[in-house]
Protein backbone atom coordinates (compact mmCIF):
# COMPACT_ATOMS: atom_id res chain seq x y z
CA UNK A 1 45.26 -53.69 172.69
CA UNK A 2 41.67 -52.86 171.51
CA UNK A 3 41.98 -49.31 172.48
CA UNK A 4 43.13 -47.56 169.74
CA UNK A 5 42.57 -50.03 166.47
CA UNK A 6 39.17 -49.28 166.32
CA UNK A 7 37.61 -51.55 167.92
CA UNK A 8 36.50 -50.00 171.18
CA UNK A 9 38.06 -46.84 173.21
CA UNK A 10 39.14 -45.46 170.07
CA UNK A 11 36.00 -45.14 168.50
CA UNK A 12 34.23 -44.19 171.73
CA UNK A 13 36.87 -41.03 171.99
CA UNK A 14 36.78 -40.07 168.59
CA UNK A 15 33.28 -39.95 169.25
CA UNK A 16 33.44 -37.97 172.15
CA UNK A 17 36.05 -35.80 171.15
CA UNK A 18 33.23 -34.44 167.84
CA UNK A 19 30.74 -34.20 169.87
CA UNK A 20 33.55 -31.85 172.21
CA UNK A 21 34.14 -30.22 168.71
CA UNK A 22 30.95 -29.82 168.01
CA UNK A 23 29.78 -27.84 171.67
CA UNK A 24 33.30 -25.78 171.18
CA UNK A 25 32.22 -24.79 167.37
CA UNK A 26 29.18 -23.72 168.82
CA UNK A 27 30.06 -21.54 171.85
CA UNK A 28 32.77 -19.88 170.01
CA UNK A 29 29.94 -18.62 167.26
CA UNK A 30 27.95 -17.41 170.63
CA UNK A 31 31.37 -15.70 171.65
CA UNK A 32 31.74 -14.10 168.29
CA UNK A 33 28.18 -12.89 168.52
CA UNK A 34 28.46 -11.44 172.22
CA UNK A 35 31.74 -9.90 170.58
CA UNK A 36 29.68 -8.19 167.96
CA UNK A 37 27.13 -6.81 170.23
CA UNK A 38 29.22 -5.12 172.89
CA UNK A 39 30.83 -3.32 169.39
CA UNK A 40 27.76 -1.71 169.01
CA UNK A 41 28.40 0.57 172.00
CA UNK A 42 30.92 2.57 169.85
CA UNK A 43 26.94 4.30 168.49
CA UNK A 44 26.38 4.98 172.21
CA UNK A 45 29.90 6.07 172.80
CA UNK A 46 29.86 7.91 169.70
CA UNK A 47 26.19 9.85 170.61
CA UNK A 48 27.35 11.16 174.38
CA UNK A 49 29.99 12.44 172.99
CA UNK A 50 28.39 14.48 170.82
CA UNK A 51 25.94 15.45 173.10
CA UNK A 52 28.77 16.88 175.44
CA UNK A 53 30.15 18.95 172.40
CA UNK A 54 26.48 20.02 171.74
CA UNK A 55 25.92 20.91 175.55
CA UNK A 56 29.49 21.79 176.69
CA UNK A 57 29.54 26.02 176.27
CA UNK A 58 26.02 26.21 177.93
CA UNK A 59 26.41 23.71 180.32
CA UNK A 60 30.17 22.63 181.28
CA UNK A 61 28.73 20.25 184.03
CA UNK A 62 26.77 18.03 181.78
CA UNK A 63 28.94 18.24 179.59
CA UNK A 64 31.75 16.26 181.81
CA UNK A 65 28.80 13.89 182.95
CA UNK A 66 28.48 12.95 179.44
CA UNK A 67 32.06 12.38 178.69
CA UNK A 68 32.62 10.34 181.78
CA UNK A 69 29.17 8.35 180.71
CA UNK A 70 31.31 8.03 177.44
CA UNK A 71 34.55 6.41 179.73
CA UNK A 72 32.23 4.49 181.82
CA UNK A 73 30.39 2.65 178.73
CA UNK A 74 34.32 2.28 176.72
CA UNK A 75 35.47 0.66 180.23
CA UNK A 76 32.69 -2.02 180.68
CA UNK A 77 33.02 -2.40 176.84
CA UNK A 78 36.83 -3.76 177.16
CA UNK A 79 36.25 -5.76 179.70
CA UNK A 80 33.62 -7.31 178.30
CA UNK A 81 35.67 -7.68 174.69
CA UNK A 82 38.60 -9.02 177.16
CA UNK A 83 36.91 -11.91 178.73
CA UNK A 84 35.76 -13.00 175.49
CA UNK A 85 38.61 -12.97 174.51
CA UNK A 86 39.93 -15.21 177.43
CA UNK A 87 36.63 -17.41 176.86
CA UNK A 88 38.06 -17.49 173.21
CA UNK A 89 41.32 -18.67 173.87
CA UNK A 90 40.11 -21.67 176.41
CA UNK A 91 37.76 -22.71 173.61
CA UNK A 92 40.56 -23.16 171.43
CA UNK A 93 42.94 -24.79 174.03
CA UNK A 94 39.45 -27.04 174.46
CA UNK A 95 39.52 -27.94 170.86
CA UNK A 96 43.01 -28.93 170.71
CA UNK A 97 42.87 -31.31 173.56
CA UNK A 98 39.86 -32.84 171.76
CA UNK A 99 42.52 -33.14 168.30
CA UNK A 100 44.95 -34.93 170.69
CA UNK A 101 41.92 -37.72 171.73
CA UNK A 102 40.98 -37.62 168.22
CA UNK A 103 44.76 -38.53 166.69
């Protein structure tokens, strides 16, 4: 009877459910930023592979080391990207759930 006219439960969830909103707001800017960061090893990407063009006719060997530096680096990169993106996603199923405590 009390609990959702406003004057008791209702209040406390709405309550709790901004402050949920609030912490989910903020960890998906920190998700965003990690995102941004791991984009920056497209310059590192981008530098071994010019190094193994630069290198390759002298020195095949290094060359391939380079390249599969290059593969290594892309790898980590997508998983990284993917389990932020996962992260992501449960943030958002997060802030829904908080929209049906809020409503």
């Amino acid at each position: 009877m009390f609990g959702s006219n406003g004057f008791g439960f209702g209040n406390k969830s709405a309550r709790v459910g901004d402050q949920i909103d609030a912490e989910v707001k903020g960890l998906k800017n920190v998700v965003n930023s990690v995102n941004m960061v791991a984009q920056q090893f497209d310059f590192v990407e981008a530098q071994l592979q010019q190094f193994a063009q630069i290198i390759g006719n002298s020195d095949p060997m290094a060359a391939m080391q380079f390249q599969n530096l290059q593969a290594q680096i892309n790898n980590i990169q997508g998983q990284i990207v993917a389990s932020l993106g996962q992260i992501n996603q449960g943030l958002t199923n997060i802030d829904a759930l908080t929209d049906k405590i809020q409503n």
